[in-house]
Protein backbone atom coordinates (compact mmCIF):
# COMPACT_ATOMS: atom_id res chain seq x y z
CA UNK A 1 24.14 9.41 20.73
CA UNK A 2 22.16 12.91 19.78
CA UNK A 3 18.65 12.48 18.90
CA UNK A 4 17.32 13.19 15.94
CA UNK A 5 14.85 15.39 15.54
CA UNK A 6 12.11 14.87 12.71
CA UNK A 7 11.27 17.05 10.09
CA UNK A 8 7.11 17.82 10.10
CA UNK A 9 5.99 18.20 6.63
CA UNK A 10 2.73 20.36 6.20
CA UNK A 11 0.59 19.49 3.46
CA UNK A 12 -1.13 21.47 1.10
CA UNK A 13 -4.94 22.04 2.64
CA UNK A 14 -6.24 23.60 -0.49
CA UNK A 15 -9.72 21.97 -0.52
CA UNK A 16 -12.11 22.39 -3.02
CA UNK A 17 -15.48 24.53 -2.34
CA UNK A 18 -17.47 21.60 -2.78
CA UNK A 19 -15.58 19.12 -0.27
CA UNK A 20 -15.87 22.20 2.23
CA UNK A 21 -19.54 21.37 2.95
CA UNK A 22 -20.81 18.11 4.39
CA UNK A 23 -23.86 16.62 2.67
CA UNK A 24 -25.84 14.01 3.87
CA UNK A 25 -28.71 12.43 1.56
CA UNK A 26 -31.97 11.81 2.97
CA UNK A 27 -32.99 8.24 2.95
CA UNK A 28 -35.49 7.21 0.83
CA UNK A 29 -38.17 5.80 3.00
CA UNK A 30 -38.36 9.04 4.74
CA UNK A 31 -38.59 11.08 1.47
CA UNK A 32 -41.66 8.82 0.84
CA UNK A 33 -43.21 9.44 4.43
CA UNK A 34 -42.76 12.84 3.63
CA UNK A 35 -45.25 15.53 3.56
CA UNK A 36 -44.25 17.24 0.36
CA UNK A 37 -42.34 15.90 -2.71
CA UNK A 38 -39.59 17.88 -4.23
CA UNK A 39 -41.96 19.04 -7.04
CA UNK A 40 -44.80 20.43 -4.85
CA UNK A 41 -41.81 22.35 -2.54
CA UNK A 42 -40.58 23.65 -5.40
CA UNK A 43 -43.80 24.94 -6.75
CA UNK A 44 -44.43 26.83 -3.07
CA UNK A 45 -41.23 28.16 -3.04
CA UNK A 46 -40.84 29.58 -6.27
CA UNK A 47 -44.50 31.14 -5.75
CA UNK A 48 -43.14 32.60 -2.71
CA UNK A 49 -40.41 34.56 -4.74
CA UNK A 50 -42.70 36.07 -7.25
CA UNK A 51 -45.77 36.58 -4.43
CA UNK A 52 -43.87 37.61 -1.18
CA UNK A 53 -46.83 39.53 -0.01
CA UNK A 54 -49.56 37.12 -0.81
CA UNK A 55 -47.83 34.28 0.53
C-alpha cells in the first residue's frame, strides 16, 4: 500500500501592528514603591522637549 503523503496548509500570518509587540503591565505594588508617578514623569519629560538645553 503507497503512503500518503499530507497536504501542509499555511495559514495566513497577517498580524495586526498591535499584537506585534508584547506588553507587559507593571504590577501595582511596584508602581506604588515607585519613585515617580505617571503624572510627575510626564511633567519632566514634556519639560525636557520644550527645554532640551536647560534640562
Amino acid at each position: 500500500m503507497a503512503k500518503r503523503r499530507k497536504k501542509i496548509k499555511k495559514k495566513k500570518t497577517e498580524i495586526e501592528e498591535s499584537q506585534k509587540e508584547l506588553i507587559i503591565k507593571t504590577r501595582s505594588d511596584w508602581i506604588k514603591k515607585g519613585l515617580v508617578n505617571k503624572k510627575s514623569y510626564e511633567k519632566k519629560y514634556n519639560d525636557s522637549i520644550k527645554n532640551n538645553d536647560a534640562f
